[in-house]
N, C-alpha and C. Protein backbone atom coordinates (compact mmCIF):
# COMPACT_ATOMS: atom_id res chain seq x y z
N UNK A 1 -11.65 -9.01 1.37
CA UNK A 1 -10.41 -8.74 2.07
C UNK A 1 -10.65 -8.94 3.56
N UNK A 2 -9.63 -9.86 3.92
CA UNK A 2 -9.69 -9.66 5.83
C UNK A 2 -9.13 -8.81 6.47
N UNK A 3 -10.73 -8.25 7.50
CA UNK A 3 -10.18 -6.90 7.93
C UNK A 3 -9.36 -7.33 9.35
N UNK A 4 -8.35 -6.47 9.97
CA UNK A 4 -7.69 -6.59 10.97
C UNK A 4 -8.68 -6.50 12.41
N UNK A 5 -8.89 -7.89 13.13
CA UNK A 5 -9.51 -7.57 14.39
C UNK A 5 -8.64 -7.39 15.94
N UNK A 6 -9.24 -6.88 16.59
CA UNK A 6 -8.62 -6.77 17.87
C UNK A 6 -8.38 -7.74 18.05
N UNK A 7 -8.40 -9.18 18.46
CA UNK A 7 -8.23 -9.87 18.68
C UNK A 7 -6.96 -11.01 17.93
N UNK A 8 -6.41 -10.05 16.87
CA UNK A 8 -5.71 -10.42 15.95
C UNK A 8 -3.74 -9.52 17.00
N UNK A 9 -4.56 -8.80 17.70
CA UNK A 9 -3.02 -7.93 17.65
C UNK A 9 -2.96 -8.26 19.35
N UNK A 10 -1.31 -8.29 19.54
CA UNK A 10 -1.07 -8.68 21.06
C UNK A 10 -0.43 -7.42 21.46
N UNK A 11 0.01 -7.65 22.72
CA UNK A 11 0.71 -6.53 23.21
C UNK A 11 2.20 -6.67 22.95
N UNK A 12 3.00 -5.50 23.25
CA UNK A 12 4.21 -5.22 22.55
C UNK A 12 5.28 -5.92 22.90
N UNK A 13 4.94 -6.36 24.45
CA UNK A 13 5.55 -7.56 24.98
C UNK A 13 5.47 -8.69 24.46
N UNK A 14 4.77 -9.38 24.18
CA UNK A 14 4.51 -10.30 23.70
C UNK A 14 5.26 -10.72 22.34
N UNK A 15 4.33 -9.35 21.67
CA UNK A 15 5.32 -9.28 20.15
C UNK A 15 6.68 -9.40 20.30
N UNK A 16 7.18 -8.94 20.81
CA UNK A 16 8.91 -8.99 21.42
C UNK A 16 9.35 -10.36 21.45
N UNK A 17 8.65 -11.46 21.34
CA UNK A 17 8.74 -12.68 21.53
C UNK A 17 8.66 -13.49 20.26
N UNK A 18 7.77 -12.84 20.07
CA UNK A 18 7.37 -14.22 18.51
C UNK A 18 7.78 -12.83 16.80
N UNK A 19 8.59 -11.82 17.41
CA UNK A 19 8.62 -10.75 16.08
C UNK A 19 9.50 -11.20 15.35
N UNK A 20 10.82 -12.21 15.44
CA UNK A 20 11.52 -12.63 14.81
C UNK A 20 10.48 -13.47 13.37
N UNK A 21 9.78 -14.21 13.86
CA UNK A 21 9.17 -15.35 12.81
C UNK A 21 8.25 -14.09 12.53
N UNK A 22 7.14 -13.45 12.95
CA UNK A 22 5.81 -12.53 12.47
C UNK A 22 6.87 -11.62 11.33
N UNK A 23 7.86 -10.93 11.80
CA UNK A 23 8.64 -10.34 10.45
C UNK A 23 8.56 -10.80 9.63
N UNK A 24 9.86 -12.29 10.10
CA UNK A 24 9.83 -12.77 8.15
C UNK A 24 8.51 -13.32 7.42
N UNK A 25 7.53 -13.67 8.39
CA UNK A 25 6.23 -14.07 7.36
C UNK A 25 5.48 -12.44 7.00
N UNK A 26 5.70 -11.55 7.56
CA UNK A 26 5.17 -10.08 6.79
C UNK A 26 6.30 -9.79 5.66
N UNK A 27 7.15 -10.29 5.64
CA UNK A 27 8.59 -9.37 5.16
C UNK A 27 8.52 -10.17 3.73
N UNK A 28 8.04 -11.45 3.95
CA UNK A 28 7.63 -12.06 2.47
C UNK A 28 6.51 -12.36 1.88
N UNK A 29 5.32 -12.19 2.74
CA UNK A 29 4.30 -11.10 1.91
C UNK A 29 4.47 -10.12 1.05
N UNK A 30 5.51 -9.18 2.03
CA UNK A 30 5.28 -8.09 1.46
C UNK A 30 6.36 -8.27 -0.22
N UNK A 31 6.60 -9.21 0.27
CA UNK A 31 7.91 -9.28 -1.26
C UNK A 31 7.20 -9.58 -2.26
N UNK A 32 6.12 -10.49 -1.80
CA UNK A 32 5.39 -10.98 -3.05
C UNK A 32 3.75 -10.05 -3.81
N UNK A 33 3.99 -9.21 -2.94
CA UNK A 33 2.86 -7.79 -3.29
C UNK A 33 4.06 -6.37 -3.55
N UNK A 34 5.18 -6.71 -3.69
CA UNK A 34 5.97 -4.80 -4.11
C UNK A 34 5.96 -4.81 -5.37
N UNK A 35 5.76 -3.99 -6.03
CA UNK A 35 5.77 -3.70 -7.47
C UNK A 35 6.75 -2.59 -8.33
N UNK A 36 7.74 -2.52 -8.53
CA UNK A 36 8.42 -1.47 -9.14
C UNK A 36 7.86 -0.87 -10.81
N UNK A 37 7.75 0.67 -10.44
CA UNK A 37 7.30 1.15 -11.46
C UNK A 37 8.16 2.34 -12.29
N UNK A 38 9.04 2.18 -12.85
CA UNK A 38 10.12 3.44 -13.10
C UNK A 38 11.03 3.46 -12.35
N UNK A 39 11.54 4.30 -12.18
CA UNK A 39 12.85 4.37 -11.44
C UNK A 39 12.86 4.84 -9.80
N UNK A 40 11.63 5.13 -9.24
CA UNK A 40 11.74 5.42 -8.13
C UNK A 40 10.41 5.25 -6.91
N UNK A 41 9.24 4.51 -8.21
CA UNK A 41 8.39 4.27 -7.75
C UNK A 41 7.88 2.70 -7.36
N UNK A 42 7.69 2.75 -5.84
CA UNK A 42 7.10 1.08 -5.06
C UNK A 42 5.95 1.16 -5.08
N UNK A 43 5.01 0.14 -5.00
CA UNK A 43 3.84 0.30 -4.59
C UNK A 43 3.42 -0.95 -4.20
N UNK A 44 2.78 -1.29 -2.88
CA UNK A 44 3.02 -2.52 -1.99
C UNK A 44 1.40 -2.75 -1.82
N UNK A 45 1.11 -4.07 -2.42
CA UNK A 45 -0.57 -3.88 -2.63
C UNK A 45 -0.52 -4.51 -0.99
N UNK A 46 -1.53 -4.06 0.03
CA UNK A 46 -1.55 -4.34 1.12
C UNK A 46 -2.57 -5.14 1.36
N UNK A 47 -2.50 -6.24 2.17
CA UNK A 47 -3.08 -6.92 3.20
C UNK A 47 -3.60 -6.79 4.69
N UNK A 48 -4.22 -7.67 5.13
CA UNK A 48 -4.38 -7.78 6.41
C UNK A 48 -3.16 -8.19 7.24
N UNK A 49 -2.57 -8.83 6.72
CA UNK A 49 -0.88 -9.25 7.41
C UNK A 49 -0.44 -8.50 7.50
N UNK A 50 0.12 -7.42 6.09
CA UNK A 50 0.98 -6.45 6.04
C UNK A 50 0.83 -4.90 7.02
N UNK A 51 -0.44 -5.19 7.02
CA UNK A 51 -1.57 -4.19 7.83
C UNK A 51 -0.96 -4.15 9.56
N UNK A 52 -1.65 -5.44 9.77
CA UNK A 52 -1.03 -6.07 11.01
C UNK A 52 0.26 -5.59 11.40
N UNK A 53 1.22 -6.06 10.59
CA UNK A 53 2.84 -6.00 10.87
C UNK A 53 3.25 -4.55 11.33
N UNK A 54 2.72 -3.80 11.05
CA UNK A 54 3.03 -2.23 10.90
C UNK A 54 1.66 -1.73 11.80
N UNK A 55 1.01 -2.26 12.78
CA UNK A 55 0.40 -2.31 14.01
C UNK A 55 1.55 -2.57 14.76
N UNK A 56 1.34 -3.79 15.09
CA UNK A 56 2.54 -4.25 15.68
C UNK A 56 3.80 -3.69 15.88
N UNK A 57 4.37 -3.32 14.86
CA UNK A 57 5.45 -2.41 15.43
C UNK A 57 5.43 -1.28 15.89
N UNK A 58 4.02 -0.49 15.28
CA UNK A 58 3.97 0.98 15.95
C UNK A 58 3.77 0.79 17.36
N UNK A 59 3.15 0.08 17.78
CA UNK A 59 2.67 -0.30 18.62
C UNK A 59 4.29 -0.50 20.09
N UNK A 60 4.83 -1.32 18.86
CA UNK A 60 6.48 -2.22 19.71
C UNK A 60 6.92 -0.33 19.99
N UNK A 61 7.20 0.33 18.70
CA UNK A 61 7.71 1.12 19.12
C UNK A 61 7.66 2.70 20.00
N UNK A 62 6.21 2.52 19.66
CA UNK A 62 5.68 3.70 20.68
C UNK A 62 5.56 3.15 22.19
N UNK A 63 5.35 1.40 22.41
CA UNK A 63 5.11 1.49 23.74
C UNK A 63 3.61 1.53 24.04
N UNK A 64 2.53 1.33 22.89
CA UNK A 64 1.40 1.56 22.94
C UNK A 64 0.44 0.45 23.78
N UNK A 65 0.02 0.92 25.15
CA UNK A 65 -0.59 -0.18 25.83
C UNK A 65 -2.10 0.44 26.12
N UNK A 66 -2.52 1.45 25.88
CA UNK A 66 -3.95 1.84 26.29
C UNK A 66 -4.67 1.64 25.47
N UNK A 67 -5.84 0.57 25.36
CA UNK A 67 -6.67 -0.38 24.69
C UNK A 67 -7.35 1.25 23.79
N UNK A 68 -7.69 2.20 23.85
CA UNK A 68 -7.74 3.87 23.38
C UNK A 68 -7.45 3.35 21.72
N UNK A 69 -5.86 3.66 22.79
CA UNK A 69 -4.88 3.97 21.45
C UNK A 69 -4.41 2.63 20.40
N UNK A 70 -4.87 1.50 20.61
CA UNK A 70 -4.48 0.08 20.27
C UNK A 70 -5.71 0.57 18.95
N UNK A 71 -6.60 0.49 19.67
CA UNK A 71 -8.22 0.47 18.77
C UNK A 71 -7.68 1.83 17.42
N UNK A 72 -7.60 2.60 17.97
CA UNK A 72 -7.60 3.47 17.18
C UNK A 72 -6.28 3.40 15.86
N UNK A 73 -5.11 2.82 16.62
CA UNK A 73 -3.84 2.26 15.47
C UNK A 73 -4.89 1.34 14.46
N UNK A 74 -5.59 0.38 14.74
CA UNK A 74 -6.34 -0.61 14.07
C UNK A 74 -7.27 -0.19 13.45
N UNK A 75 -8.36 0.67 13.54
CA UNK A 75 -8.88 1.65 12.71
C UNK A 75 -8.14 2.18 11.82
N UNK A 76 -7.15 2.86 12.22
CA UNK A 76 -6.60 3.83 11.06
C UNK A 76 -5.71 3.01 9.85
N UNK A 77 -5.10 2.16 10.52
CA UNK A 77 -4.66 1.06 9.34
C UNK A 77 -5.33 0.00 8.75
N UNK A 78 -6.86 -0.38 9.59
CA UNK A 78 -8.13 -1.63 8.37
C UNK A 78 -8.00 0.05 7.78
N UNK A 79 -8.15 0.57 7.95
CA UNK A 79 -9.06 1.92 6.83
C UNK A 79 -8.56 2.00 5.78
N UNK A 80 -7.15 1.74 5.64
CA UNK A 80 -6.13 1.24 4.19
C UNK A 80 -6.85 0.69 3.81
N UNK A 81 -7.27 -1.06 3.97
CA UNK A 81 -7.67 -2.00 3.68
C UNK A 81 -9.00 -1.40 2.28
N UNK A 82 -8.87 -2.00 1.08
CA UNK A 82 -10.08 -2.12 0.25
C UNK A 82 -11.00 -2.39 0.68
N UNK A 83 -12.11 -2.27 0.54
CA UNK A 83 -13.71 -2.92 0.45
C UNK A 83 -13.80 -4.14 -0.98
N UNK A 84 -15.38 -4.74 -0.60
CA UNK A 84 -14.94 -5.51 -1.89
C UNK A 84 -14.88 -4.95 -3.02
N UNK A 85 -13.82 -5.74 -3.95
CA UNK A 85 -13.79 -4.92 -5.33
C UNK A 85 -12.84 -4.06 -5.24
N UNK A 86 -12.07 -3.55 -4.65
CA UNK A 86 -11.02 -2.62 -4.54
C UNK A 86 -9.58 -3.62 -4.14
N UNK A 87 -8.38 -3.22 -4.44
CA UNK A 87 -7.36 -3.31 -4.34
C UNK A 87 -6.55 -1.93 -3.34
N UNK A 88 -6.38 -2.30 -2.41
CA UNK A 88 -5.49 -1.35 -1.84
C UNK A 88 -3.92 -0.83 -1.45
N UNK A 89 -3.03 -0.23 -1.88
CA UNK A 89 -1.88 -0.11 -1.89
C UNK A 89 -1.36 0.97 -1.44
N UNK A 90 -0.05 0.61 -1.12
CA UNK A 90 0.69 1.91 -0.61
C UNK A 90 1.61 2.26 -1.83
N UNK A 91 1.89 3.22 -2.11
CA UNK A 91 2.90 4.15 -3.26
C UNK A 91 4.32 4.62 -2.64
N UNK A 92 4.86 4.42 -2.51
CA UNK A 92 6.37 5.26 -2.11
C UNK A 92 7.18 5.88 -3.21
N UNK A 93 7.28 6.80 -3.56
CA UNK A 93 8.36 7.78 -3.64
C UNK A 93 9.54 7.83 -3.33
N UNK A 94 10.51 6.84 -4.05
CA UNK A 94 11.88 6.79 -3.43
C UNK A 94 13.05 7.47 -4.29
N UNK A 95 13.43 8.60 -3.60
CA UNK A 95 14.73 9.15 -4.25
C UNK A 95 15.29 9.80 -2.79
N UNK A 96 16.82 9.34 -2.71
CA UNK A 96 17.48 9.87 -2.02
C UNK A 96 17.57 11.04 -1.58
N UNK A 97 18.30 11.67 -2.73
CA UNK A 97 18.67 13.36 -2.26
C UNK A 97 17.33 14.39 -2.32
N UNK A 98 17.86 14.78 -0.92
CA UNK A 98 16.13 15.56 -0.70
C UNK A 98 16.06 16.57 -1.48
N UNK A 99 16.74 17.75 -2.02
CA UNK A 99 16.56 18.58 -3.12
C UNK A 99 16.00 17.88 -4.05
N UNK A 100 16.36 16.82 -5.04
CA UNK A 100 15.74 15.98 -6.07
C UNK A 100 14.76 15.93 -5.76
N UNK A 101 14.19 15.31 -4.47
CA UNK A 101 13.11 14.72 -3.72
C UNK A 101 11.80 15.51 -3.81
N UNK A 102 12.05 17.09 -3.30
CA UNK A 102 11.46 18.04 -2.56
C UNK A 102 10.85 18.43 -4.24
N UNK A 103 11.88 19.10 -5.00
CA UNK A 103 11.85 18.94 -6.68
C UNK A 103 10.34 18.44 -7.35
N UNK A 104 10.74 17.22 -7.19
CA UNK A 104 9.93 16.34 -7.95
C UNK A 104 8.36 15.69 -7.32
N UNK A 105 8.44 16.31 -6.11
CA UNK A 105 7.28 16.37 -5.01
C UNK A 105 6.43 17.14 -5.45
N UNK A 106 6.62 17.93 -5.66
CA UNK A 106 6.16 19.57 -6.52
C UNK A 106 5.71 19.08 -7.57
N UNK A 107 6.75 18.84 -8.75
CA UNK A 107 5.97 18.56 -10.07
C UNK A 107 5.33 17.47 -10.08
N UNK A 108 5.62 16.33 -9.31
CA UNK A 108 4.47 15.62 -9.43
C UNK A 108 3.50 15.42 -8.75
N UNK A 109 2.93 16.72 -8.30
CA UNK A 109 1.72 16.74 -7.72
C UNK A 109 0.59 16.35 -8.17
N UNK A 110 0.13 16.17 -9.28
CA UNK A 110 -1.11 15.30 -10.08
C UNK A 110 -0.44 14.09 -10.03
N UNK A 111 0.57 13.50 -9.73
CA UNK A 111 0.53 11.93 -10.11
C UNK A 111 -0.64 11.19 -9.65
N UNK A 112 -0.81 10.85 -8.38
CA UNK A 112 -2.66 10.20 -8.45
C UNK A 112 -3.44 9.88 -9.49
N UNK A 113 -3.29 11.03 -10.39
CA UNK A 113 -4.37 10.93 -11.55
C UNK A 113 -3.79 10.31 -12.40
N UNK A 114 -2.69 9.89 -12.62
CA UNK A 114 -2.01 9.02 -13.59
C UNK A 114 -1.63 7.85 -13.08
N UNK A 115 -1.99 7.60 -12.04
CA UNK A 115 -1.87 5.92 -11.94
C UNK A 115 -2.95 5.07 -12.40
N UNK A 116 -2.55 3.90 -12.71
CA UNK A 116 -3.78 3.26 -13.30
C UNK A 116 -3.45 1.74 -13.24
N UNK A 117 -4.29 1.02 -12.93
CA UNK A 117 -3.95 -0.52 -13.28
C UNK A 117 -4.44 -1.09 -14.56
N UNK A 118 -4.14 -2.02 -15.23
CA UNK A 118 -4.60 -2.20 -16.78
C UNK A 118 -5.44 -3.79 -16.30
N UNK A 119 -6.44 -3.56 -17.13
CA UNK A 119 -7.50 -4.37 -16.82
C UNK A 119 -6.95 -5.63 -17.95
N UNK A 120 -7.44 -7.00 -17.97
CA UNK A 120 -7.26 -7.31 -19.12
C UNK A 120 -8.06 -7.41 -19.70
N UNK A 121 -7.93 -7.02 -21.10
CA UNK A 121 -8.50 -6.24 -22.21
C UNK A 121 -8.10 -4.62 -22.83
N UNK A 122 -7.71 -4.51 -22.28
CA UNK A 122 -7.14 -2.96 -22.30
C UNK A 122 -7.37 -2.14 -21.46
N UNK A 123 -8.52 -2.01 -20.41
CA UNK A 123 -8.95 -1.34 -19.64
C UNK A 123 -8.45 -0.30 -18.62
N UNK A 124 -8.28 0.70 -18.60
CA UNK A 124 -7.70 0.96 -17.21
C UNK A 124 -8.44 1.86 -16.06
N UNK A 125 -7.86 1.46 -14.72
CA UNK A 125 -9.04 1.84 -13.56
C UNK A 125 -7.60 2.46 -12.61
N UNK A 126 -8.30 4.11 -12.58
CA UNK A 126 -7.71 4.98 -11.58
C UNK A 126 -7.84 4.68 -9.90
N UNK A 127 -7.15 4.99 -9.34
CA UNK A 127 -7.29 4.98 -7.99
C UNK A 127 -7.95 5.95 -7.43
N UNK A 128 -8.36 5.64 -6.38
CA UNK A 128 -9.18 7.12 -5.11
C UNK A 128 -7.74 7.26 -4.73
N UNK A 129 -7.89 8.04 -3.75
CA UNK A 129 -6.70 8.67 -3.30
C UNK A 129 -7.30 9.19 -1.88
N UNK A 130 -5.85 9.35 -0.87
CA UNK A 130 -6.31 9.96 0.31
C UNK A 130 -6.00 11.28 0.24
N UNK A 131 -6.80 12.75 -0.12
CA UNK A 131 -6.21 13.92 -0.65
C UNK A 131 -5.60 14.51 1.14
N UNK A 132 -5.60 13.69 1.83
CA UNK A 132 -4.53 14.37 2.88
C UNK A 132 -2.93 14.06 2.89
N UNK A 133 -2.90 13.51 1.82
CA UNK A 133 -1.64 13.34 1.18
C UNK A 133 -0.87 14.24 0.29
N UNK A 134 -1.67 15.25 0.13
CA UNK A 134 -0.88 15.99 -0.53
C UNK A 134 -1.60 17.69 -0.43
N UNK A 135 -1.40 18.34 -0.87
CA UNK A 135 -1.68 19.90 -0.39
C UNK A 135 -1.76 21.17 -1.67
N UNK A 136 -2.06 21.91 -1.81
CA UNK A 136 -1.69 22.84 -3.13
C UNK A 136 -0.91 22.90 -3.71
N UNK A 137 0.65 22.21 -3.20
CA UNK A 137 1.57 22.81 -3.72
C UNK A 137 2.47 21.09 -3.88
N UNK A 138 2.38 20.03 -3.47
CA UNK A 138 3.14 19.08 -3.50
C UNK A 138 2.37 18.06 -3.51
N UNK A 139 3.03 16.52 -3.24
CA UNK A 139 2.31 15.49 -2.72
C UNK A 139 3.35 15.10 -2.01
N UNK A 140 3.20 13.99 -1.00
CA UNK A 140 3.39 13.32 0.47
C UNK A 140 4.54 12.19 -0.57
N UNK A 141 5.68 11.96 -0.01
CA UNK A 141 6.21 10.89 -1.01
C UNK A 141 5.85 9.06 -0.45
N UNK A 142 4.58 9.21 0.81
CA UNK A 142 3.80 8.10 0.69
C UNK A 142 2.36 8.73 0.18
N UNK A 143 1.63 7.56 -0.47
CA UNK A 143 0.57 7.73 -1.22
C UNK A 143 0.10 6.78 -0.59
N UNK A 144 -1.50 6.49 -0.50
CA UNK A 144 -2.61 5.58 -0.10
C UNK A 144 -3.72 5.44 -1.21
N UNK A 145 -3.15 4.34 -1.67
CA UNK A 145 -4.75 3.98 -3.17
C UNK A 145 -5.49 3.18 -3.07
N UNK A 146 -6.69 3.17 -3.32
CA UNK A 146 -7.28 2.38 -3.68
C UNK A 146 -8.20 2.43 -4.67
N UNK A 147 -7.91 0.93 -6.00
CA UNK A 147 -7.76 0.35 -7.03
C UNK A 147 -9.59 -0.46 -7.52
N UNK A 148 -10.47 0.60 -7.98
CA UNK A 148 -11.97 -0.29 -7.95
C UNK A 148 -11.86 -1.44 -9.35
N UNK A 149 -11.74 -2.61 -8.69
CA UNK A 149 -11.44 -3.50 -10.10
C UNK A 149 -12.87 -4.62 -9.78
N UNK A 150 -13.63 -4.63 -9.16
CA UNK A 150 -14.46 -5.01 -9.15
C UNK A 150 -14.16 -6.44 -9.02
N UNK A 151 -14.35 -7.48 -9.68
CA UNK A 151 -13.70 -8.72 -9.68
C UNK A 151 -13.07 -9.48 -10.85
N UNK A 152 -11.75 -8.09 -11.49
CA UNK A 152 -11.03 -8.45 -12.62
C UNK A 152 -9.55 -7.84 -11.88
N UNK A 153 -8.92 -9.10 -12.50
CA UNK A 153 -7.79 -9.42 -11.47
C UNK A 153 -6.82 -8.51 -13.01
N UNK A 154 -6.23 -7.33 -12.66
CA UNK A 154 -5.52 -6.68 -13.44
C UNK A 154 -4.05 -7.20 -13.60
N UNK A 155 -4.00 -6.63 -15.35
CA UNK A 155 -1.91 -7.15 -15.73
C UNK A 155 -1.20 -6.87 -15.47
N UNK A 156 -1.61 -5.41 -15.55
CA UNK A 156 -0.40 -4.25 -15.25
C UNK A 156 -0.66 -3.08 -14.35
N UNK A 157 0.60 -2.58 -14.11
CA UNK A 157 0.55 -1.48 -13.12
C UNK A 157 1.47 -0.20 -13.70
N UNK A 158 0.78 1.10 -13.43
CA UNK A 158 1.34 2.21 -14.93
C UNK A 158 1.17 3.52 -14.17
N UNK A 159 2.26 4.27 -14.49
CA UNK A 159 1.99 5.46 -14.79
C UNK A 159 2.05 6.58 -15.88
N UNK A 160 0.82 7.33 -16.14
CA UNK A 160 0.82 7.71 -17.76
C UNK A 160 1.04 9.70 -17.45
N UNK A 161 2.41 9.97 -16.80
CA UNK A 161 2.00 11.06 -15.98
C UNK A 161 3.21 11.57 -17.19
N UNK A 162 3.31 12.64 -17.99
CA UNK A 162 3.95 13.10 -18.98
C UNK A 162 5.26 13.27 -18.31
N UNK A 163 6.56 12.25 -19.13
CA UNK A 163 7.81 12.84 -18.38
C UNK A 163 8.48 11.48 -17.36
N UNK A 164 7.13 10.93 -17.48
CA UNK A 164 7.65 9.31 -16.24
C UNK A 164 6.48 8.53 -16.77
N UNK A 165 6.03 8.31 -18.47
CA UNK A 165 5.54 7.13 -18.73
C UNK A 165 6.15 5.91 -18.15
N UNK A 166 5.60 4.87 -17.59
CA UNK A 166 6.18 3.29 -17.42
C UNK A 166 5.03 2.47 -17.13
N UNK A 167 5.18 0.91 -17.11
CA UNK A 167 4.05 0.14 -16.82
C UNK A 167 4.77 -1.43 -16.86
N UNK A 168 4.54 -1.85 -15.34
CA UNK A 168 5.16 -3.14 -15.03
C UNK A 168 4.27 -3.57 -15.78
N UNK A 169 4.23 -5.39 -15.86
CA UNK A 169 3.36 -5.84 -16.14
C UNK A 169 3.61 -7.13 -15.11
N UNK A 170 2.30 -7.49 -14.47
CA UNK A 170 2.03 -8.37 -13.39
C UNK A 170 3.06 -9.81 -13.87
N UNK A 171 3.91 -10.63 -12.96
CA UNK A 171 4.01 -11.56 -12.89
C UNK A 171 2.43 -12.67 -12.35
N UNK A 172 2.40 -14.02 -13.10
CA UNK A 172 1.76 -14.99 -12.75
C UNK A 172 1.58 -15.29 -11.22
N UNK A 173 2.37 -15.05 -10.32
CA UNK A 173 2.28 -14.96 -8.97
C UNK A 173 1.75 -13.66 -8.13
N UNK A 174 2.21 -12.46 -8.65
CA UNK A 174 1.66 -11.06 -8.19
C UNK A 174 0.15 -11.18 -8.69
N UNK A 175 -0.45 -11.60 -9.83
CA UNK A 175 -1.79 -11.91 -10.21
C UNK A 175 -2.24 -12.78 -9.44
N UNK A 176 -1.89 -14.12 -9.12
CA UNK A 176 -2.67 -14.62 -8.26
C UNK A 176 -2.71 -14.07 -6.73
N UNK A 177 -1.66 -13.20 -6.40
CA UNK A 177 -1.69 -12.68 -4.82
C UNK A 177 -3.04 -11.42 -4.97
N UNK A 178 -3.77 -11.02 -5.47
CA UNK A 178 -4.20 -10.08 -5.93
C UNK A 178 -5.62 -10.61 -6.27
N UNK A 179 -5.72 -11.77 -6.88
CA UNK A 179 -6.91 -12.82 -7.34
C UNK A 179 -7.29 -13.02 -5.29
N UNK A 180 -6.12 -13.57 -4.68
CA UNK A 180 -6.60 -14.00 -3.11
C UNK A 180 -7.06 -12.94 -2.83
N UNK A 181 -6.59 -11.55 -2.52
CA UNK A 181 -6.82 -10.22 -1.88
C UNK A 181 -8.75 -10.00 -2.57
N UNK A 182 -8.92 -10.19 -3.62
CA UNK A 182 -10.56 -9.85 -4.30
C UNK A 182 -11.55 -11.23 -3.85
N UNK A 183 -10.60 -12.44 -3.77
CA UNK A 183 -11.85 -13.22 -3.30
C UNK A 183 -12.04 -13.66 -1.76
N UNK A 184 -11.61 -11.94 -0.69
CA UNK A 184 -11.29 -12.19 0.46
C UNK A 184 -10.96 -13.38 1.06
């Protein structure tokens, strides 16, 4: 996986200039890595682009110019990034009404442990998890995974959490975006 270098990210000015085109080439990345899983669950296998893009704007929108705080946005988002052999993704949690929301935050506080990608062959490989995502009593309705598949490019994407069984199964194109991401 390519990690994000300093030398990769400009200043916010700049970005202001060329963000029209840098969007739509992140914005269809990211189309071709989202994955729907059930009825309320995304999960956006991430890149170095996608990584980037969401530098960049924190960056546009905080106003961030002290080389400090640049370094440190870029740290904290390569740190998403997999190592080799890992797949890394973001999870979202999407339901509108925040009672529902707040609800189901709660009970599905073990979800982590029920995600899984399906190997082919039958296999399936859990994610690590960032446990500052979630707390005794809930989880965060963003999640941060990462997927140890070593160098087997998985079918499917599942959750086996009692109550919200489901499991996409990879399109021929989401497999090969995923095949690029493992052979950095």
């Amino acid at each position: 996986m390519k990690r994000i270098r300093r030398s990769d990210i400009v200043d916010y000015q700049t970005y202001d200039e060329i963000r029209t085109e840098f969007r739509a080439r992140a914005m269809a990345e990211k189309d071709r890595r989202r994955i729907h899983v059930g009825p309320c669950f995304t999960f956006l296998f991430e890149n170095e682009l996608t990584l980037r893009y969401q530098i960049q704007e924190m960056m546009r929108a905080e106003r961030i110019v002290r080389e400090k705080e640049i370094l440190r946005e870029i740290e904290t988002y390569d740190a998403l990034l997999g190592k080799w052999g890992e797949l890394a993704c973001t999870l979202l949690v999407e339901l509108d009404d925040p009672t529902e929301r707040e609800l189901n935050l709660r009970r599905w506080r073990d979800l982590p442990e029920h995600i899984y990608l399906r190997l082919p062959g039958g296999g399936l490989v859990r994610p690590s998890i960032d446990e500052g995502q979630r707390d005794a009593h809930r989880i965060s309705s963003v999640q941060y995974l990462k997927f140890p598949v070593g160098d087997k490019i998985p079918v499917a994407l599942g959750i086996d959490l009692p109550g919200i069984s489901s499991e996409t199964i990879f399109t021929e194109e989401q497999r090969a975006t995923l095949s690029e991401d493992l052979a950095g």
